[in-house]
PDB file of N, CA and C in Angstrom:
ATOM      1  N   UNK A   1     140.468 150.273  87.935  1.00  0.00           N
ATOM      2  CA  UNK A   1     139.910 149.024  87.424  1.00  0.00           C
ATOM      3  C   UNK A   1     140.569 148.633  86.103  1.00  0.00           C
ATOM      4  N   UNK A   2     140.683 149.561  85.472  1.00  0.00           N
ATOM      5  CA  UNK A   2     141.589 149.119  84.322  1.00  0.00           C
ATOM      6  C   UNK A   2     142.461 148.949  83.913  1.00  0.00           C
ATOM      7  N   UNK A   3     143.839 149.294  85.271  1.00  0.00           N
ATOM      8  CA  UNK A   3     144.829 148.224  85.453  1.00  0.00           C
ATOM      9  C   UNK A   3     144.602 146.610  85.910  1.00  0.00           C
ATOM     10  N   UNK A   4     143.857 146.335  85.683  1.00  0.00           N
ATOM     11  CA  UNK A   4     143.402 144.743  85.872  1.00  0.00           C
ATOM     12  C   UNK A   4     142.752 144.304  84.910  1.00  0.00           C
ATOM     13  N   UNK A   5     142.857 145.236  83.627  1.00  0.00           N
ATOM     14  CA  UNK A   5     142.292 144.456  82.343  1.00  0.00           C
ATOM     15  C   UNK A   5     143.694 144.307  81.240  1.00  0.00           C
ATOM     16  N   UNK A   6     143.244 143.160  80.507  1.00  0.00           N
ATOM     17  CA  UNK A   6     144.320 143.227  79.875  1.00  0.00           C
ATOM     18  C   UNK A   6     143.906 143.171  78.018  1.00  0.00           C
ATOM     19  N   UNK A   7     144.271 143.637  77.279  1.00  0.00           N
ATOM     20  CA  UNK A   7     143.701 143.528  75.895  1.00  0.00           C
ATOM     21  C   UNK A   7     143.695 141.960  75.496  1.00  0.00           C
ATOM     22  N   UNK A   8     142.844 141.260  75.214  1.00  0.00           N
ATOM     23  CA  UNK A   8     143.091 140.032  74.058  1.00  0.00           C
ATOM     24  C   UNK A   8     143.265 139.844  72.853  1.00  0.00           C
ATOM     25  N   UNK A   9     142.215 141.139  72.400  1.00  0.00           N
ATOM     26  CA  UNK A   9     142.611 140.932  70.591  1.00  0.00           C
ATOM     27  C   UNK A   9     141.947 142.282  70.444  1.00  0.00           C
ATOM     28  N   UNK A  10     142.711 142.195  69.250  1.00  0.00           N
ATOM     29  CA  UNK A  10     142.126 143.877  68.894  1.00  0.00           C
ATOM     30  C   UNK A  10     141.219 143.909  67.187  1.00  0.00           C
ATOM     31  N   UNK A  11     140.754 144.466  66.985  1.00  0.00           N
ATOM     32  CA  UNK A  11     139.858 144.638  65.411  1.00  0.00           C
ATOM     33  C   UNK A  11     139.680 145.564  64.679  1.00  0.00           C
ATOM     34  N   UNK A  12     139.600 145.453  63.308  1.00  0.00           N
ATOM     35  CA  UNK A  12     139.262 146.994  62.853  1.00  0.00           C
ATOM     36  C   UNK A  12     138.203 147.099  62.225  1.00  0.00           C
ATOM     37  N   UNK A  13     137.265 145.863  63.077  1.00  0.00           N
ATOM     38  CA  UNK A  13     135.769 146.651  63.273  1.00  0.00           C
ATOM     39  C   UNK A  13     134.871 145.705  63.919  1.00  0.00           C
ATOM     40  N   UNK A  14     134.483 146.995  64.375  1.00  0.00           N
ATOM     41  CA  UNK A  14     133.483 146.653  65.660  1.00  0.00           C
ATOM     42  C   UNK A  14     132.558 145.234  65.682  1.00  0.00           C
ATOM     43  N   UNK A  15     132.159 144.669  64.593  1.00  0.00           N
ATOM     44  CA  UNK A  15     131.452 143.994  65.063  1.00  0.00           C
ATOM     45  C   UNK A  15     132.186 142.166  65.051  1.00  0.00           C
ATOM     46  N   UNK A  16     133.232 142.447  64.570  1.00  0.00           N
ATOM     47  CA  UNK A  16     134.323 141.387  64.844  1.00  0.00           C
ATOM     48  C   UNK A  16     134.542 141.358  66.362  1.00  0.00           C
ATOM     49  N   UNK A  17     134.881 142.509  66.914  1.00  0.00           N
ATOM     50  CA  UNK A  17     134.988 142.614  68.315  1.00  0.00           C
ATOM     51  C   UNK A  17     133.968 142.189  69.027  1.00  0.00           C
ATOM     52  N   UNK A  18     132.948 142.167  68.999  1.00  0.00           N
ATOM     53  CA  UNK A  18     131.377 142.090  69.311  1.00  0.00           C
ATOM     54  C   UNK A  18     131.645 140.643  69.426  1.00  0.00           C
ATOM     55  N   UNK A  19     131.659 139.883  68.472  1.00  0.00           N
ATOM     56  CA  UNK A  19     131.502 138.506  68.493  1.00  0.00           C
ATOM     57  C   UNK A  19     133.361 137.954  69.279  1.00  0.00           C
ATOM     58  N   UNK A  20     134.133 138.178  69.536  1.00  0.00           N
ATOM     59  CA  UNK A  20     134.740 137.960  70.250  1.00  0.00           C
ATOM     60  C   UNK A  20     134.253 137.845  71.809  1.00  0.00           C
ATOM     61  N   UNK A  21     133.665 138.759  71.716  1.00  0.00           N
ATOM     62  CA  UNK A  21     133.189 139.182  72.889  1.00  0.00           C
ATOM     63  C   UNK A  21     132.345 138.674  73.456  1.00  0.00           C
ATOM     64  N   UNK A  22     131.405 138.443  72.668  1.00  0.00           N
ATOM     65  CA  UNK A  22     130.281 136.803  72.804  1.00  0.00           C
ATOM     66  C   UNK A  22     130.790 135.853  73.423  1.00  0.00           C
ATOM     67  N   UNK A  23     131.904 135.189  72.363  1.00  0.00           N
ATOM     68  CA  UNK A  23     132.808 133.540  72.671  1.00  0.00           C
ATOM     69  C   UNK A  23     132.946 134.236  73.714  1.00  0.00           C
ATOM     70  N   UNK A  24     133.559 134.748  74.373  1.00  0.00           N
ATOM     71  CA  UNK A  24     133.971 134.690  75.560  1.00  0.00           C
ATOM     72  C   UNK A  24     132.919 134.953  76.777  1.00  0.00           C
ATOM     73  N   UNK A  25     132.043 135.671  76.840  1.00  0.00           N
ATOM     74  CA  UNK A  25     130.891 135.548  77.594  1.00  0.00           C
ATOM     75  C   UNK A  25     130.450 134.211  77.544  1.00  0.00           C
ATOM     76  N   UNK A  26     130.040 133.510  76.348  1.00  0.00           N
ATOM     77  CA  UNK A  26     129.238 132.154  76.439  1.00  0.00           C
ATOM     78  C   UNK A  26     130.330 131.405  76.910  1.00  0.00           C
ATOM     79  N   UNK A  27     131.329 131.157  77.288  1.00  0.00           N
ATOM     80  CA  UNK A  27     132.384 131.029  78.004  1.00  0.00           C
ATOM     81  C   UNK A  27     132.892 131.354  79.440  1.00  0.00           C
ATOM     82  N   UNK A  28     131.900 131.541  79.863  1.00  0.00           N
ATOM     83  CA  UNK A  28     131.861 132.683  81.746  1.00  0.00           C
ATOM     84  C   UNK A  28     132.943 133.730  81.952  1.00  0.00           C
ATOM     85  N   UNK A  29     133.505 134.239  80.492  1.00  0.00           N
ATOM     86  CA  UNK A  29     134.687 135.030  81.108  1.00  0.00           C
ATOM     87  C   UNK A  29     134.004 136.432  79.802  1.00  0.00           C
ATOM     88  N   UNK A  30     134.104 137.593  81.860  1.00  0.00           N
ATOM     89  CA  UNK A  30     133.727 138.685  81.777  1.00  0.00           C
ATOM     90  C   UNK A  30     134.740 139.643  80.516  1.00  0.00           C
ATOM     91  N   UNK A  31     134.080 140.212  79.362  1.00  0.00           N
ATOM     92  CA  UNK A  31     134.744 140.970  78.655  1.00  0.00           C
ATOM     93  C   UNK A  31     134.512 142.330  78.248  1.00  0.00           C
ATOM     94  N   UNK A  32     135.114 142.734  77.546  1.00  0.00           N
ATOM     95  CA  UNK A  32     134.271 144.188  76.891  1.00  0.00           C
ATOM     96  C   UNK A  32     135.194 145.027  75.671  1.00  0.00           C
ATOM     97  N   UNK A  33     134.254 145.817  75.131  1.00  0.00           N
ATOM     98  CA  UNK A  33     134.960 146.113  73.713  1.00  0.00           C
ATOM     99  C   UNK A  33     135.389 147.652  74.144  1.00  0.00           C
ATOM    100  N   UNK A  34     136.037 148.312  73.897  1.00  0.00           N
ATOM    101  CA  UNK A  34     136.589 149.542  73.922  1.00  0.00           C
ATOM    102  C   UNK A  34     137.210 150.201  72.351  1.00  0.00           C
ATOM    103  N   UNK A  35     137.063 151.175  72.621  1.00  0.00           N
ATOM    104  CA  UNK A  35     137.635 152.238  71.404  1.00  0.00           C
ATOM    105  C   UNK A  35     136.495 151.794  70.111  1.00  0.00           C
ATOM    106  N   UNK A  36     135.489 151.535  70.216  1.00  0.00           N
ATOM    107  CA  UNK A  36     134.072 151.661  68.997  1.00  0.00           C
ATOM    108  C   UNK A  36     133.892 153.027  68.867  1.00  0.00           C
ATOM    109  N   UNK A  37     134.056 153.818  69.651  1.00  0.00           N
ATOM    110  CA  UNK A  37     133.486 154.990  69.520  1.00  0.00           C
ATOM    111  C   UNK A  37     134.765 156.527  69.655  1.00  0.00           C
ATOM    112  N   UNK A  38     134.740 156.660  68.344  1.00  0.00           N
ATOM    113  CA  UNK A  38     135.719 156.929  68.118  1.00  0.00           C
ATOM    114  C   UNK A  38     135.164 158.469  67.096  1.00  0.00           C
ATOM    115  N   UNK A  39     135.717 159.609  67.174  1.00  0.00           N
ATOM    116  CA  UNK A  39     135.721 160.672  66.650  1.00  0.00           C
ATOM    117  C   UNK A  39     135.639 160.456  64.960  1.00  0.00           C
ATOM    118  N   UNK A  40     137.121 159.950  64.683  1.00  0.00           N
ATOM    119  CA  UNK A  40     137.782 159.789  63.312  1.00  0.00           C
ATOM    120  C   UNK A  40     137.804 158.338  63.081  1.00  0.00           C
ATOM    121  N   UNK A  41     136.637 157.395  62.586  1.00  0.00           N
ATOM    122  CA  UNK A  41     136.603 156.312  62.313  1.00  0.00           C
ATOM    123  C   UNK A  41     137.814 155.640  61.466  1.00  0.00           C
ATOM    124  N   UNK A  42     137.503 156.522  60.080  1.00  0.00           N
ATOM    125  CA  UNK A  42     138.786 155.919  59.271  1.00  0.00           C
ATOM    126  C   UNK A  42     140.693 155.836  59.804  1.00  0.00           C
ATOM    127  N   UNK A  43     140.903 156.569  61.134  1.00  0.00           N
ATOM    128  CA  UNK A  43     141.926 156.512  61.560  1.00  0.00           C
ATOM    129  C   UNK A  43     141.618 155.239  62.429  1.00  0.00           C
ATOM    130  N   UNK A  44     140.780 155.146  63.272  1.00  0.00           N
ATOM    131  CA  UNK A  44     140.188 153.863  63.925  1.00  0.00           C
ATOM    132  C   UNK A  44     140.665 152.513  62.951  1.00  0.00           C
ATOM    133  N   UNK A  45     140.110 152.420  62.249  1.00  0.00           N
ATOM    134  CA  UNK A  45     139.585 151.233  60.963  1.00  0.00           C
ATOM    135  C   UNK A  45     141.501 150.790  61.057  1.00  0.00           C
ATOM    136  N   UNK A  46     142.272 152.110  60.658  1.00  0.00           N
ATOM    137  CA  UNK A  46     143.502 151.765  60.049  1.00  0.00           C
ATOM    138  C   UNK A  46     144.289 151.435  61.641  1.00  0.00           C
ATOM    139  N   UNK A  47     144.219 151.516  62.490  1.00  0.00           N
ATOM    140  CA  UNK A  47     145.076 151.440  63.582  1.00  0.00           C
ATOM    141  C   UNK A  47     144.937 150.270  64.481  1.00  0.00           C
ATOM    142  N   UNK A  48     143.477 149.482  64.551  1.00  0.00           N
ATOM    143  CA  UNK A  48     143.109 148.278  64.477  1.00  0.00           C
ATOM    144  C   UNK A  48     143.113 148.653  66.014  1.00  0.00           C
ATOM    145  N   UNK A  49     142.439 150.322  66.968  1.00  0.00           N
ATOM    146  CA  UNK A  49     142.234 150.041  67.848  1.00  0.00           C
ATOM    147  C   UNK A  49     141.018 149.810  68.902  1.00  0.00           C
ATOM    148  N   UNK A  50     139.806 148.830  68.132  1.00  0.00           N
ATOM    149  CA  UNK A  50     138.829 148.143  68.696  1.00  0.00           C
ATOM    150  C   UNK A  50     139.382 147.359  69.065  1.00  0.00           C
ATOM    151  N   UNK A  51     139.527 147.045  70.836  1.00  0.00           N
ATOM    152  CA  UNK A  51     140.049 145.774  71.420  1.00  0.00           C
ATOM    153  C   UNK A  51     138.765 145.595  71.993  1.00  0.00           C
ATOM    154  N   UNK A  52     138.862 143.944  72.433  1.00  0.00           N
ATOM    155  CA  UNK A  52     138.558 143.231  73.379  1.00  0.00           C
ATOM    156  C   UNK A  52     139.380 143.187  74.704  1.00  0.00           C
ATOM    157  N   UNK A  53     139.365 143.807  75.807  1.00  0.00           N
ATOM    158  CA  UNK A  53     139.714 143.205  77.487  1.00  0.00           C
ATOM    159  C   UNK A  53     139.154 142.087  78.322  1.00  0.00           C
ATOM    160  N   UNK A  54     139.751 141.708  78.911  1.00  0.00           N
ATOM    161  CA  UNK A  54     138.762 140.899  79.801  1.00  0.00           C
ATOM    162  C   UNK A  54     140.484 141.144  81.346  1.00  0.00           C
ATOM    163  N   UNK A  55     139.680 140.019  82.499  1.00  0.00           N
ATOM    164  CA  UNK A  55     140.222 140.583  83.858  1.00  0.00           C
ATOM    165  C   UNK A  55     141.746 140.386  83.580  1.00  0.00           C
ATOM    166  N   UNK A  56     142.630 140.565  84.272  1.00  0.00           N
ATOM    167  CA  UNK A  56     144.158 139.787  84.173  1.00  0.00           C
ATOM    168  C   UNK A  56     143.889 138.293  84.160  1.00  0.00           C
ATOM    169  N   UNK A  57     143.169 138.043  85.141  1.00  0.00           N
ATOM    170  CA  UNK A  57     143.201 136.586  85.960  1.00  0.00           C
ATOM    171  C   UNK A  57     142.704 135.777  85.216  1.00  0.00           C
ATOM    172  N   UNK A  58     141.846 135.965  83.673  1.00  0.00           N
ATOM    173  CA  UNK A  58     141.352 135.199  83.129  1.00  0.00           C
ATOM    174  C   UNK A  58     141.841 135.137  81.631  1.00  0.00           C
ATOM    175  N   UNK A  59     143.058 136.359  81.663  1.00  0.00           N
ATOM    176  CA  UNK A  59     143.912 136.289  80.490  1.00  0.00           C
ATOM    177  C   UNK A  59     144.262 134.846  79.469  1.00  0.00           C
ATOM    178  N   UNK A  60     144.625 134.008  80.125  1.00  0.00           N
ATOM    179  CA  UNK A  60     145.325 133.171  79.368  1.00  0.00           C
ATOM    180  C   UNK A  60     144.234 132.211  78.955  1.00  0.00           C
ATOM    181  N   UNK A  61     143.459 131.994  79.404  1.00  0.00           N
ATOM    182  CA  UNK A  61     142.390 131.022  79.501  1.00  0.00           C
ATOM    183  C   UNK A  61     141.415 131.893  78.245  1.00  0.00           C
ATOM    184  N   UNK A  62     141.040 133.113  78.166  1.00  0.00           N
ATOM    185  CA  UNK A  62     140.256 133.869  76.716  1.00  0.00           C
ATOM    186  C   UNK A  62     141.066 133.617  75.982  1.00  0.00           C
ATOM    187  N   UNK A  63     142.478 133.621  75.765  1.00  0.00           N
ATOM    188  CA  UNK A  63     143.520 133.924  74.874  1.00  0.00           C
ATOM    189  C   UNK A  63     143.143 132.128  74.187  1.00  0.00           C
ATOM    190  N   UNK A  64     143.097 131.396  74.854  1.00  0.00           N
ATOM    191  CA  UNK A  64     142.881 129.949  74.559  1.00  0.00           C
ATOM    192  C   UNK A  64     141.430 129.592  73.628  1.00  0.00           C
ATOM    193  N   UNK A  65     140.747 130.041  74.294  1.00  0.00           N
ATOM    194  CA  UNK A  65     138.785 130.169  73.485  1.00  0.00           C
ATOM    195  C   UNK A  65     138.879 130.999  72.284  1.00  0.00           C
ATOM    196  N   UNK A  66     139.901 132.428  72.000  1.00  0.00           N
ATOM    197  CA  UNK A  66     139.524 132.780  70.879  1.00  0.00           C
ATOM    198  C   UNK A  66     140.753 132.135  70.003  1.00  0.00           C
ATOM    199  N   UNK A  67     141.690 131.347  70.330  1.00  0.00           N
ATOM    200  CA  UNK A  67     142.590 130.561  69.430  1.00  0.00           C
ATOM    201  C   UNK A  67     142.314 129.601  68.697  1.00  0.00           C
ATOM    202  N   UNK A  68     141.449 128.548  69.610  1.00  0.00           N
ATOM    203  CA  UNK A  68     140.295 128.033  69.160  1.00  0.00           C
ATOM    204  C   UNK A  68     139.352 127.949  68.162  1.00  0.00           C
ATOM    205  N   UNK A  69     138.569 128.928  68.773  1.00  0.00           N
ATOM    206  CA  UNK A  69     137.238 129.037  67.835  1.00  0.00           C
ATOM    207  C   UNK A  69     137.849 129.643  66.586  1.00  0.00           C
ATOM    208  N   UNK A  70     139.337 130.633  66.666  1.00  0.00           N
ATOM    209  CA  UNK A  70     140.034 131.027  65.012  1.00  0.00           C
ATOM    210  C   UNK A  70     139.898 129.518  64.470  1.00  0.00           C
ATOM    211  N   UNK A  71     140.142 128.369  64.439  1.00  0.00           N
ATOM    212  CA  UNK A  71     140.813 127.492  64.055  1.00  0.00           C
ATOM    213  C   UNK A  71     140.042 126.714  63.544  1.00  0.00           C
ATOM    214  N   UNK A  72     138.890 126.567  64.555  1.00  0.00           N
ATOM    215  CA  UNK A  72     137.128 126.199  64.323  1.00  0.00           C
ATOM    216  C   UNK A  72     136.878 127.114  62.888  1.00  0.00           C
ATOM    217  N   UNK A  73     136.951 127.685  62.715  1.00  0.00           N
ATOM    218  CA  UNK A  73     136.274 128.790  61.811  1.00  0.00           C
ATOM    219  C   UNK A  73     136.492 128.378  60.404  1.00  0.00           C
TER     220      UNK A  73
END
């Protein structure tokens, strides 16, 4: 299954990811956060690897909503 996800954006912290993750739900496109949970946080924090995924098929179209709402902001 998780060759059919593709990263959109990545964070170095979790709850940035979280709200990515939102826009894109309130948006009908299925997502999810990975690497929050992490052994060695402060190596986490510095490596910026909290991503957001969502499917392949809906890649370009999230990539568009969180370009967006950056811009909105």
């Amino acid at each position: 299954m998780e060759d059919d996800l593709k990263t959109v954006a990545s964070f170095p912290d979790p709850m940035l990811a979280h709200i990515a993750e939102t826009k894109l739900k309130d948006n009908g496109i299925e997502a999810a956060v990975f690497g929050e949970n992490s052994q060695f946080p402060s190596i986490r924090y510095a490596d910026d690897k909290i991503t957001v995924k969502v499917n392949a098929a809906d890649y370009e179209r999230a990539l568009s909503i969180l370009e967006a709402s950056d811009k909105a902001e």
